[in-house]
N, C-alpha and C. Protein backbone atom coordinates (compact mmCIF):
# COMPACT_ATOMS: atom_id res chain seq x y z
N UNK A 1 -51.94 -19.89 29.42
CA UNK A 1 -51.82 -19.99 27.97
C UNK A 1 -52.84 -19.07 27.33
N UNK A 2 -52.62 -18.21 26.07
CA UNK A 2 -53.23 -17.56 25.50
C UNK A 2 -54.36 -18.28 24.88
N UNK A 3 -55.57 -17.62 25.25
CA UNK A 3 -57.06 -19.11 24.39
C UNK A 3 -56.96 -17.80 22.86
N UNK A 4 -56.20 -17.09 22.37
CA UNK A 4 -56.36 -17.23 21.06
C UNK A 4 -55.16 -17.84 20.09
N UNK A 5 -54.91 -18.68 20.37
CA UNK A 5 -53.50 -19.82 20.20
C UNK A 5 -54.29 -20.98 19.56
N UNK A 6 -54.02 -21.41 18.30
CA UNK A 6 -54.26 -22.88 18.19
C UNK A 6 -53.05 -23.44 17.48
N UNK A 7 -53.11 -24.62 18.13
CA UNK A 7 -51.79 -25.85 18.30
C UNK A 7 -52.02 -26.57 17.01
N UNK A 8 -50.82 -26.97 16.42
CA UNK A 8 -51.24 -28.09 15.53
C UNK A 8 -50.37 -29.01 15.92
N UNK A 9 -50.04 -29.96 16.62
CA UNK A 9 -49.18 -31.00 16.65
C UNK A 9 -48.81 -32.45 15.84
N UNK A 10 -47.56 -32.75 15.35
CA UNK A 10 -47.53 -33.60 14.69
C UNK A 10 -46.47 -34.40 14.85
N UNK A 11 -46.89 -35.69 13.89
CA UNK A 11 -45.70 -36.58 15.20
C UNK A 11 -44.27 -36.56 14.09
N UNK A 12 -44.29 -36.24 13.11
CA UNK A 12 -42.61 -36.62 12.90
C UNK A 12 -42.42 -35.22 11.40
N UNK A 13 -41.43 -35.16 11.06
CA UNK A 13 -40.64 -34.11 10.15
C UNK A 13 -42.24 -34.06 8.55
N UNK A 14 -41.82 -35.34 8.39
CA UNK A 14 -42.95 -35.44 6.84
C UNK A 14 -44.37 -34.61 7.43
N UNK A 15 -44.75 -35.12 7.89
CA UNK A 15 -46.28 -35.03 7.94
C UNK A 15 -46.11 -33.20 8.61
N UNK A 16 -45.37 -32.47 9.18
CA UNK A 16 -44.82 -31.26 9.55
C UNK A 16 -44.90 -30.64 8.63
N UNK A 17 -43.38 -30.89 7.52
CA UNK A 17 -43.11 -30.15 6.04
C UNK A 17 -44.52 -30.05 5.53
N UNK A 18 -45.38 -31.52 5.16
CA UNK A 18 -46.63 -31.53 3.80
C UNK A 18 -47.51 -30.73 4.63
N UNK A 19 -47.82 -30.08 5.99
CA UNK A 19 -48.89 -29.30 6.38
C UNK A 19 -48.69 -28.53 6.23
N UNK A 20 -47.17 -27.58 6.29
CA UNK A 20 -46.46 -26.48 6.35
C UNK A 20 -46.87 -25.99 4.96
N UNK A 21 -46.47 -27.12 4.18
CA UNK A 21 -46.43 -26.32 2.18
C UNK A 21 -48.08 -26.32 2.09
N UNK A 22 -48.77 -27.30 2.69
CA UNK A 22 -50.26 -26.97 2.27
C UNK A 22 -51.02 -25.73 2.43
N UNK A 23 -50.26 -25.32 3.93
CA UNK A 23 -50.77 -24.16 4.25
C UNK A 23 -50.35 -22.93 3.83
N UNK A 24 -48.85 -23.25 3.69
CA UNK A 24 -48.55 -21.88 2.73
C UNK A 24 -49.16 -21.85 1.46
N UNK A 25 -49.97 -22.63 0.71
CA UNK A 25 -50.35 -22.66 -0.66
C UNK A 25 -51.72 -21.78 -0.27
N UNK A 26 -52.10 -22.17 0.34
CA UNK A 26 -53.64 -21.37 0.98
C UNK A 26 -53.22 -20.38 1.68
N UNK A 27 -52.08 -19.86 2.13
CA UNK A 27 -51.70 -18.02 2.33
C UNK A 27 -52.14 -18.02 3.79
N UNK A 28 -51.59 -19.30 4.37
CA UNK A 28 -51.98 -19.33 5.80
C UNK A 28 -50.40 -19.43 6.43
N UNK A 29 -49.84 -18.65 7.69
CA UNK A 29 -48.54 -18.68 7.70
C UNK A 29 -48.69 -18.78 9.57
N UNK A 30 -47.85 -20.07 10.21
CA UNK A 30 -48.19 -19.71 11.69
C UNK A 30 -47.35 -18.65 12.28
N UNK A 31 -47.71 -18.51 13.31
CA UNK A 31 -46.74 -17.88 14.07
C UNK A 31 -45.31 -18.19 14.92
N UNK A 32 -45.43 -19.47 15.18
CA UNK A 32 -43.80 -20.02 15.27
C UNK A 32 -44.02 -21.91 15.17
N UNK A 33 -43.29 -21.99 14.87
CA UNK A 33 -43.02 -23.76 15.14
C UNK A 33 -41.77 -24.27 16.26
N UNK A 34 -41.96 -25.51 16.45
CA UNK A 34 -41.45 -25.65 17.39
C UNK A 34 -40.65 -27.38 17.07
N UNK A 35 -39.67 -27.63 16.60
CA UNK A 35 -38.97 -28.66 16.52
C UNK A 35 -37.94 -29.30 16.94
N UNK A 36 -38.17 -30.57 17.12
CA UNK A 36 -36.90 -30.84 18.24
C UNK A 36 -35.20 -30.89 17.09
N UNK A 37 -34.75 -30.58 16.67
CA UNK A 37 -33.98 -30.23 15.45
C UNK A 37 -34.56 -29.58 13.99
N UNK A 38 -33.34 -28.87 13.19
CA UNK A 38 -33.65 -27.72 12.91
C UNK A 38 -34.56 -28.40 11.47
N UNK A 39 -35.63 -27.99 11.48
CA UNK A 39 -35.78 -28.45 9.46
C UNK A 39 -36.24 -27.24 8.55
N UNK A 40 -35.36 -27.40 7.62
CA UNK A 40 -34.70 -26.21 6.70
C UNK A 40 -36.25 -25.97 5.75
N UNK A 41 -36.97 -26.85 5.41
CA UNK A 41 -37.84 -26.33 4.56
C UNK A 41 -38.65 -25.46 5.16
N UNK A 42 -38.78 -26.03 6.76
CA UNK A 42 -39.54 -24.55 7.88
C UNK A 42 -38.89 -23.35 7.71
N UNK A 43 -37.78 -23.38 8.07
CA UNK A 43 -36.68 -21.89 8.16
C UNK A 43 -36.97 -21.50 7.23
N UNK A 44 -37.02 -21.86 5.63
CA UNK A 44 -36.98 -20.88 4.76
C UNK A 44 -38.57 -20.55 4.62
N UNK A 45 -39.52 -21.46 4.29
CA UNK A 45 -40.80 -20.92 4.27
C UNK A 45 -41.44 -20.17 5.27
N UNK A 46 -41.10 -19.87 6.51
CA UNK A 46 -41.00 -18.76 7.68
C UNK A 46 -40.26 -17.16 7.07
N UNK A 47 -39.65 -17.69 6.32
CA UNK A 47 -39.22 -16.22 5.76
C UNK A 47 -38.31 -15.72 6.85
N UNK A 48 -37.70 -15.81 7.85
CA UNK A 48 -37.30 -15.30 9.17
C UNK A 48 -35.92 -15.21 9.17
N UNK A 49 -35.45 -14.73 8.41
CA UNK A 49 -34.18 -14.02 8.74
C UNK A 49 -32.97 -13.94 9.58
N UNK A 50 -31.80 -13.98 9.98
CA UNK A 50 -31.29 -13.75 11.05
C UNK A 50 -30.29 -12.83 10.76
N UNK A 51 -30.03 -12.05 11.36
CA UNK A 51 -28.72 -10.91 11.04
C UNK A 51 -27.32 -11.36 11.91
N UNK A 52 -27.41 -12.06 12.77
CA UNK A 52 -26.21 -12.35 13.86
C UNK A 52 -25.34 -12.30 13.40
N UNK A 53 -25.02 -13.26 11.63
CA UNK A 53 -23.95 -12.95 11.02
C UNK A 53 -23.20 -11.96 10.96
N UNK A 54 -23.99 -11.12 10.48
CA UNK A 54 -23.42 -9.83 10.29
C UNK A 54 -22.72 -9.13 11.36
N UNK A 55 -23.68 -9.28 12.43
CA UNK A 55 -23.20 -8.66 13.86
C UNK A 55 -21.73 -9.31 14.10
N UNK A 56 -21.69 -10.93 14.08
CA UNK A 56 -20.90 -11.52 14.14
C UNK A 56 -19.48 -11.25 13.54
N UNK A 57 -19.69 -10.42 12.43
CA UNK A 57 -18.58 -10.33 11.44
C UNK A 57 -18.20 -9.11 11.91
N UNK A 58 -19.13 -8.05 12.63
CA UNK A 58 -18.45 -6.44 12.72
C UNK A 58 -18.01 -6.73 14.38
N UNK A 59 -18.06 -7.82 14.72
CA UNK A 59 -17.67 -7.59 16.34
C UNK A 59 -16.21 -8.18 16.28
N UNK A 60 -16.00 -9.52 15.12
CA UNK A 60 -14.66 -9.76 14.56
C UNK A 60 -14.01 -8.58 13.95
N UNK A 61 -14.11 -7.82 13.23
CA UNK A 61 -13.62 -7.24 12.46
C UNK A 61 -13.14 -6.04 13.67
N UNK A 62 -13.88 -5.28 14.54
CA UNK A 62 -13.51 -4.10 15.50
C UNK A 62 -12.96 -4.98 16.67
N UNK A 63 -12.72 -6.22 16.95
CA UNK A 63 -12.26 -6.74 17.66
C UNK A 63 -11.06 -6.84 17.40
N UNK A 64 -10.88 -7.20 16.51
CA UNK A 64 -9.07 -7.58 16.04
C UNK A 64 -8.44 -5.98 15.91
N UNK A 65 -9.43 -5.31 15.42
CA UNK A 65 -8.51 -4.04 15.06
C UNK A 65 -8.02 -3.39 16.63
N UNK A 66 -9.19 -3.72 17.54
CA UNK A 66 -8.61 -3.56 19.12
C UNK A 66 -7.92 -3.74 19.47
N UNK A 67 -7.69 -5.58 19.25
CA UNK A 67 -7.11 -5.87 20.24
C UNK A 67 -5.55 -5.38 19.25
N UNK A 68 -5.19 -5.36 17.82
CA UNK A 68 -4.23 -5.00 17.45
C UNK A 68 -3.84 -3.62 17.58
N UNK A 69 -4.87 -2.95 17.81
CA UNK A 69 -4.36 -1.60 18.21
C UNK A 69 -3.65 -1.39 19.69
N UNK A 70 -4.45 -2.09 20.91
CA UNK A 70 -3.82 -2.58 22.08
C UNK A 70 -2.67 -2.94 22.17
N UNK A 71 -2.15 -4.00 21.55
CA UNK A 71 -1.11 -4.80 21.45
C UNK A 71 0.01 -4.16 20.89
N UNK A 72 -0.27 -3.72 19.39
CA UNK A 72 0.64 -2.45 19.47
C UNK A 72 0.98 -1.62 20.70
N UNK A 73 -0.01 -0.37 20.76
CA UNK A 73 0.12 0.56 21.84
C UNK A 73 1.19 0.16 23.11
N UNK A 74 0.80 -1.20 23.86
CA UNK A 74 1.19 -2.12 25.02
C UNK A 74 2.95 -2.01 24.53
N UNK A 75 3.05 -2.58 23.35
CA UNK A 75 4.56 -3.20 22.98
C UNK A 75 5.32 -1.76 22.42
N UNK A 76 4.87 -1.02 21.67
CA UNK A 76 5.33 -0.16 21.10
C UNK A 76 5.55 1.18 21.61
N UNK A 77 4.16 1.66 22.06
CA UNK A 77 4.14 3.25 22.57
C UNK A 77 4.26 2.84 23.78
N UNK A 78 3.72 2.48 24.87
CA UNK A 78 3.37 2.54 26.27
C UNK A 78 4.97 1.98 26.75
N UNK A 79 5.26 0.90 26.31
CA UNK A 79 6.54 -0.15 27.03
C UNK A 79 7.09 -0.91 25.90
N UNK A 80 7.99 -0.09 25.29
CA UNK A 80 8.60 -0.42 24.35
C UNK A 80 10.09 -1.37 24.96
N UNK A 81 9.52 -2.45 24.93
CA UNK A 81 11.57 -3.29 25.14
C UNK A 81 12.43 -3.99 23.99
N UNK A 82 13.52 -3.41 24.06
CA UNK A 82 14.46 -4.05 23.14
C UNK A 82 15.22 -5.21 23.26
N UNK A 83 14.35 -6.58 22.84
CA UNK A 83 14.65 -7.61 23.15
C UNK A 83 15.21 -8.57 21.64
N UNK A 84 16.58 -9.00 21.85
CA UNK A 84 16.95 -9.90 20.66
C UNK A 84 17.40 -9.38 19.42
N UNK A 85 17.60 -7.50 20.02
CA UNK A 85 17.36 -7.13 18.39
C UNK A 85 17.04 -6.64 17.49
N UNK A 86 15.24 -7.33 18.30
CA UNK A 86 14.46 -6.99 16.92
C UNK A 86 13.91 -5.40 16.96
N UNK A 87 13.04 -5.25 16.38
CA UNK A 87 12.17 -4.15 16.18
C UNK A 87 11.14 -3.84 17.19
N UNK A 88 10.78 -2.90 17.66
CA UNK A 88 9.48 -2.47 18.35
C UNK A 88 8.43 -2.93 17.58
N UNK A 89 8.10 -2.82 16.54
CA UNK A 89 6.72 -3.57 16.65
C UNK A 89 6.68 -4.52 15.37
N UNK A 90 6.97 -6.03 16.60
CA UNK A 90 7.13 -7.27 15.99
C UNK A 90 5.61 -7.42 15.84
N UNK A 91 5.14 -7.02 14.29
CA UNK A 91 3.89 -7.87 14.41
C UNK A 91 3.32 -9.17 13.94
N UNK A 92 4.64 -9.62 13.24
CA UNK A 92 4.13 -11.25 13.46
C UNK A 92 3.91 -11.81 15.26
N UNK A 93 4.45 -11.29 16.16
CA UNK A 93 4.46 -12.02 17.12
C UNK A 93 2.90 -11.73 18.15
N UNK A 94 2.47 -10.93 17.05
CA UNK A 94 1.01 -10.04 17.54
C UNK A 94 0.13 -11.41 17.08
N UNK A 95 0.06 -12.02 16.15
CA UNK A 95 -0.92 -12.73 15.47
C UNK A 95 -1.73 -13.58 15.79
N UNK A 96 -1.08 -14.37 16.94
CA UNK A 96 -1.55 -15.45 17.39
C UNK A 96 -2.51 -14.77 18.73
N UNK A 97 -2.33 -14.17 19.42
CA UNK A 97 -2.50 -13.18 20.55
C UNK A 97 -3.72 -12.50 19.89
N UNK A 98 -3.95 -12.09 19.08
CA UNK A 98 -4.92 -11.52 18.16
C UNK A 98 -6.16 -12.23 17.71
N UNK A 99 -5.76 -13.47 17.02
CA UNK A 99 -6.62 -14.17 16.54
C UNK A 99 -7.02 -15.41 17.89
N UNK A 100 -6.60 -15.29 18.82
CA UNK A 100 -7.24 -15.83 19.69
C UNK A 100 -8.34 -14.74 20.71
N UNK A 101 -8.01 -13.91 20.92
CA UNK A 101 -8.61 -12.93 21.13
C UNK A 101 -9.99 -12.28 21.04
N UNK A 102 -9.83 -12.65 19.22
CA UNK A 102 -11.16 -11.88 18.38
C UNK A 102 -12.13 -12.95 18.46
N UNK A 103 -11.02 -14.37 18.56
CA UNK A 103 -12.67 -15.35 18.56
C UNK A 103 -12.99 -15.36 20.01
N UNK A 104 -12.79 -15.23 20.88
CA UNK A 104 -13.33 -14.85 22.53
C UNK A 104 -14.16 -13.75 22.27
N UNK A 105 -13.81 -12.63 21.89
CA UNK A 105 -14.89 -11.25 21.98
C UNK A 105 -15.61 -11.40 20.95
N UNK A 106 -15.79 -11.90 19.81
CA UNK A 106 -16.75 -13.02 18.68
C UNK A 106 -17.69 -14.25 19.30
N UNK A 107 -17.35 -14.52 19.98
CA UNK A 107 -17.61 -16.07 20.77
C UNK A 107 -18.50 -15.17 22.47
N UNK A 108 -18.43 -13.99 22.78
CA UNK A 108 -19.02 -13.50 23.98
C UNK A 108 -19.84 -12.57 23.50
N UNK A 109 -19.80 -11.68 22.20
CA UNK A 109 -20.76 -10.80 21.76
C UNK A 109 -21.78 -11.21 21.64
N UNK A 110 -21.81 -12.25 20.45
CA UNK A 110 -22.67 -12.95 19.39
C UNK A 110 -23.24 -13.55 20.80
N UNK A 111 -22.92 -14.57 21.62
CA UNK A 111 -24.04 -15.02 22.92
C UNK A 111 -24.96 -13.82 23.52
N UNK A 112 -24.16 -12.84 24.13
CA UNK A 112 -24.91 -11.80 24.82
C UNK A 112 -25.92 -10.99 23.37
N UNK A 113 -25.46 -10.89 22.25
CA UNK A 113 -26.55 -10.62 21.36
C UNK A 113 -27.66 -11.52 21.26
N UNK A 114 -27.41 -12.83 20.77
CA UNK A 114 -28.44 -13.55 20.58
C UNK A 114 -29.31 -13.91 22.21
N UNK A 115 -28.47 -13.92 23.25
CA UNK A 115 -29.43 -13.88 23.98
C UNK A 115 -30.72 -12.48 24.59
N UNK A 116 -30.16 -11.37 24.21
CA UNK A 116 -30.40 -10.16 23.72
C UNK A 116 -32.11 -10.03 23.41
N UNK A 117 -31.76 -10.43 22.00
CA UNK A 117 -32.98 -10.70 20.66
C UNK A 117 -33.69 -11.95 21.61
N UNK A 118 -33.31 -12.79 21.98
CA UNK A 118 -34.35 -13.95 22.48
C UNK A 118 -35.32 -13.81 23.66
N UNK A 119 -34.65 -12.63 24.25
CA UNK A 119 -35.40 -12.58 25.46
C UNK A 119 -34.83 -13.09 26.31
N UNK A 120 -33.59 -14.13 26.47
CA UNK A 120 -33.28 -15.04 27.60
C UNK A 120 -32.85 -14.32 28.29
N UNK A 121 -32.99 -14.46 29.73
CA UNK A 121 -32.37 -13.66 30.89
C UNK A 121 -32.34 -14.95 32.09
N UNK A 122 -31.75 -14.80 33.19
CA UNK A 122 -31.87 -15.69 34.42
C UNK A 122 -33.37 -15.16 34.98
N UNK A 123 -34.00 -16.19 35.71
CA UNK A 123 -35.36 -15.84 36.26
C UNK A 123 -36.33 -15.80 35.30
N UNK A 124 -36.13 -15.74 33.67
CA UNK A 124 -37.29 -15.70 33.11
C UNK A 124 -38.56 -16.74 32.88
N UNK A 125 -39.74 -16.25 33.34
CA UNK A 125 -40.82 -17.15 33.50
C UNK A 125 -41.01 -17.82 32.59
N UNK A 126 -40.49 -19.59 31.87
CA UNK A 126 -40.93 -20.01 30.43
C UNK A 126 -42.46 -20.40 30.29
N UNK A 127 -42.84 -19.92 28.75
CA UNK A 127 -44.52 -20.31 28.75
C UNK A 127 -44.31 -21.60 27.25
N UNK A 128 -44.31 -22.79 28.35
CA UNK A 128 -44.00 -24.23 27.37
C UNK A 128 -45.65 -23.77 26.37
N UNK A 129 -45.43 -23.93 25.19
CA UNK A 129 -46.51 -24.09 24.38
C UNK A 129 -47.24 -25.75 24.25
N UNK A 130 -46.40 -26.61 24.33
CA UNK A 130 -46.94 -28.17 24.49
C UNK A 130 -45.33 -28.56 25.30
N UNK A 131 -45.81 -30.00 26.03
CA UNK A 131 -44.83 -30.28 26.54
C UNK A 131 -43.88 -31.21 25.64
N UNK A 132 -44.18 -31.80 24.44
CA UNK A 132 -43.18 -32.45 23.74
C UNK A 132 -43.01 -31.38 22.46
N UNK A 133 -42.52 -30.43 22.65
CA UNK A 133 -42.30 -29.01 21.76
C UNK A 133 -41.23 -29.29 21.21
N UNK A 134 -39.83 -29.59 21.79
CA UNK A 134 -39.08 -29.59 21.37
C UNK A 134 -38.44 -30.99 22.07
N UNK A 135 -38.79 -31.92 22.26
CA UNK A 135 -38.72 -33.05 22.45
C UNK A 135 -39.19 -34.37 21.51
N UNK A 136 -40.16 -34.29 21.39
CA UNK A 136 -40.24 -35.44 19.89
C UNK A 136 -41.66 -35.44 19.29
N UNK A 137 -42.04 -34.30 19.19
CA UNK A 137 -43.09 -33.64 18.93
C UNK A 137 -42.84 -32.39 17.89
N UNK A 138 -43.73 -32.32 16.77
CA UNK A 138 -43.34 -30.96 15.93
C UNK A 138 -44.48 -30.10 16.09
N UNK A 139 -44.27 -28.88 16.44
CA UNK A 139 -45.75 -28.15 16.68
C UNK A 139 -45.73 -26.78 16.18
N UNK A 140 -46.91 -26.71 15.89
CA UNK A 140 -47.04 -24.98 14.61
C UNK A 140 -48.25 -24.36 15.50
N UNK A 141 -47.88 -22.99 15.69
CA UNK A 141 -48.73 -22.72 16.74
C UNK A 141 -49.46 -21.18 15.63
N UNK A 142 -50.69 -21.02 15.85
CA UNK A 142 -51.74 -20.13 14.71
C UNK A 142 -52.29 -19.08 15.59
N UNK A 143 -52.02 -18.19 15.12
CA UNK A 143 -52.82 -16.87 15.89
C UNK A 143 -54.07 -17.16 15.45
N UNK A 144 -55.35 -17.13 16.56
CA UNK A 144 -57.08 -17.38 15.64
C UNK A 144 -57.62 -15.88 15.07
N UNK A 145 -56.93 -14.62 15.76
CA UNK A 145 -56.94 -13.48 14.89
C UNK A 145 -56.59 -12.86 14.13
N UNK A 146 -55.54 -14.20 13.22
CA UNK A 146 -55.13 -13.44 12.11
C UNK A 146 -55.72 -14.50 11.31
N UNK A 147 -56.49 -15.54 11.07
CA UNK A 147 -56.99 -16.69 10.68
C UNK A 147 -57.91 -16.31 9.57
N UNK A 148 -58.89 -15.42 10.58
CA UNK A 148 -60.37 -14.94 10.30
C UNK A 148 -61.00 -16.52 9.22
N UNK A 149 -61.05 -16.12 7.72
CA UNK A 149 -62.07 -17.18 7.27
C UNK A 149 -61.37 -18.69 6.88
N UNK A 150 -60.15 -18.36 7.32
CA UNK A 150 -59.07 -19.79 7.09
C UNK A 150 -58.85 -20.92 8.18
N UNK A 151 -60.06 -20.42 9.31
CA UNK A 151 -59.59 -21.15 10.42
C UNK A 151 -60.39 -22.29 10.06
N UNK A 152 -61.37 -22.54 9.12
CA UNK A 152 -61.60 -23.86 8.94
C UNK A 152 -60.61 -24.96 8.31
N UNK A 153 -60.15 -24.33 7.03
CA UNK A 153 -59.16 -24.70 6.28
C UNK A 153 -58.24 -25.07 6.70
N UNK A 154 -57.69 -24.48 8.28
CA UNK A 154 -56.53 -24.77 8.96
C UNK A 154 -57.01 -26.01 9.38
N UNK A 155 -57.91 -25.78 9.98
CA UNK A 155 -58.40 -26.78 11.22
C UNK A 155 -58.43 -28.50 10.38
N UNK A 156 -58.95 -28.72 8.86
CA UNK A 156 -58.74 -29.71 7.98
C UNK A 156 -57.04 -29.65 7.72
N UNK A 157 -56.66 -29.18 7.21
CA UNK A 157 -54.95 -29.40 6.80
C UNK A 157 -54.83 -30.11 8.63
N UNK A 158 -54.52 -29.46 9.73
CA UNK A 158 -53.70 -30.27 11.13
C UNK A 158 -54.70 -31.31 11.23
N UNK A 159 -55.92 -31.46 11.24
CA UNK A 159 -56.45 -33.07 11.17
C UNK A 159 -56.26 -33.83 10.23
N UNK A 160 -56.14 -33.57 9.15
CA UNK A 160 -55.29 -34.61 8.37
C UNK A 160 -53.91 -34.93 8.42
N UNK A 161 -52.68 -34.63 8.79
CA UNK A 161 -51.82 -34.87 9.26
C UNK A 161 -51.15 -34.36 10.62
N UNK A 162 -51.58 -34.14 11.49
CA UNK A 162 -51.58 -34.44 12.60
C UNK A 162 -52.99 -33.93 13.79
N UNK A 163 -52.61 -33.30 14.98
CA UNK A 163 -54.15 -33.37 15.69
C UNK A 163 -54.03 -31.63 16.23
N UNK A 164 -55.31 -31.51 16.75
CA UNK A 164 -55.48 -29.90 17.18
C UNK A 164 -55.03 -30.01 18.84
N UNK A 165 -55.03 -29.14 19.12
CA UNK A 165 -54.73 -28.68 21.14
C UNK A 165 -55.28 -27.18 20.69
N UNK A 166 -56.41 -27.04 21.07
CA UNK A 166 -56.81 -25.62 21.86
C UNK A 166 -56.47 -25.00 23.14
């Protein structure tokens, strides 16, 4: 474990949020938290962003046009059969074939992205920050070199609602 790391641990959501806003009022911001479900007043006062959406939406969007360009090509140019009638390129009968499709290559991007950005790989060495992190424990973890004259101030805000781990 890194010794310039300090822990603040706390036992439930309230006493988490009121340390979180105290400390953002004093311009003190940690470096990650750690909760066993998600709480929104953290996410937004973290400021932290996520783009996946987006990714999410251009891997739908060039996905369908694929796989409809495929599907065409397949039925139309490559092996065109005249079945029932109809037309070479039935594309209502494309639709369903399509939209099942885009959410599979939507549903396999967006994983291999986000696991991507996270770092996750097979074999990777995990470094648990506390052992009830994300178990029933809420924990805000403080760089002590970006602290400098606030590390007292910190050190009062996590003893008053919850405890330190160096």
């Amino acid at each position: 474990m890194n010794n310039n790391l300090l822990i603040g641990v706390f036992p439930d959501e309230d006493h988490l949020v009121e340390a979180f806003e105290k400390m953002a009022s004093k311009g003190i911001k940690p470096v990650e938290v750690y909760t066993p479900y998600p709480v929104h007043e953290i996410l937004e006062g973290m400021g932290n962003k996520t783009r996946i959406s987006h990714a999410a939406f251009f891997y739908g969007l060039f996905g369908a046009l694929g796989v409809l360009g495929f599907l065409y090509y397949a039925a139309v140019i490559s092996w065109p059969l005249n079945f029932g009638g109809k037309p070479f390129n039935t594309f209502p009968s494309f639709i369903v074939v399509a939209l099942v499709a885009t959410i599979l290559i939507v549903t396999l991007l967006t994983l291999f992205t986000f696991s991507a950005r996270a770092q996750i790989y097979p074999g990777k060495v995990v470094e648990v920050v506390h052992p009830g992190a994300t178990d029933d424990k809420f924990v805000m973890v403080f760089d002590k070199t970006r602290l400098g004259d606030n590390e007292t101030v910190l050190l009062q805000i996590i003893s008053e609602y919850g405890e330190i781990e160096k």
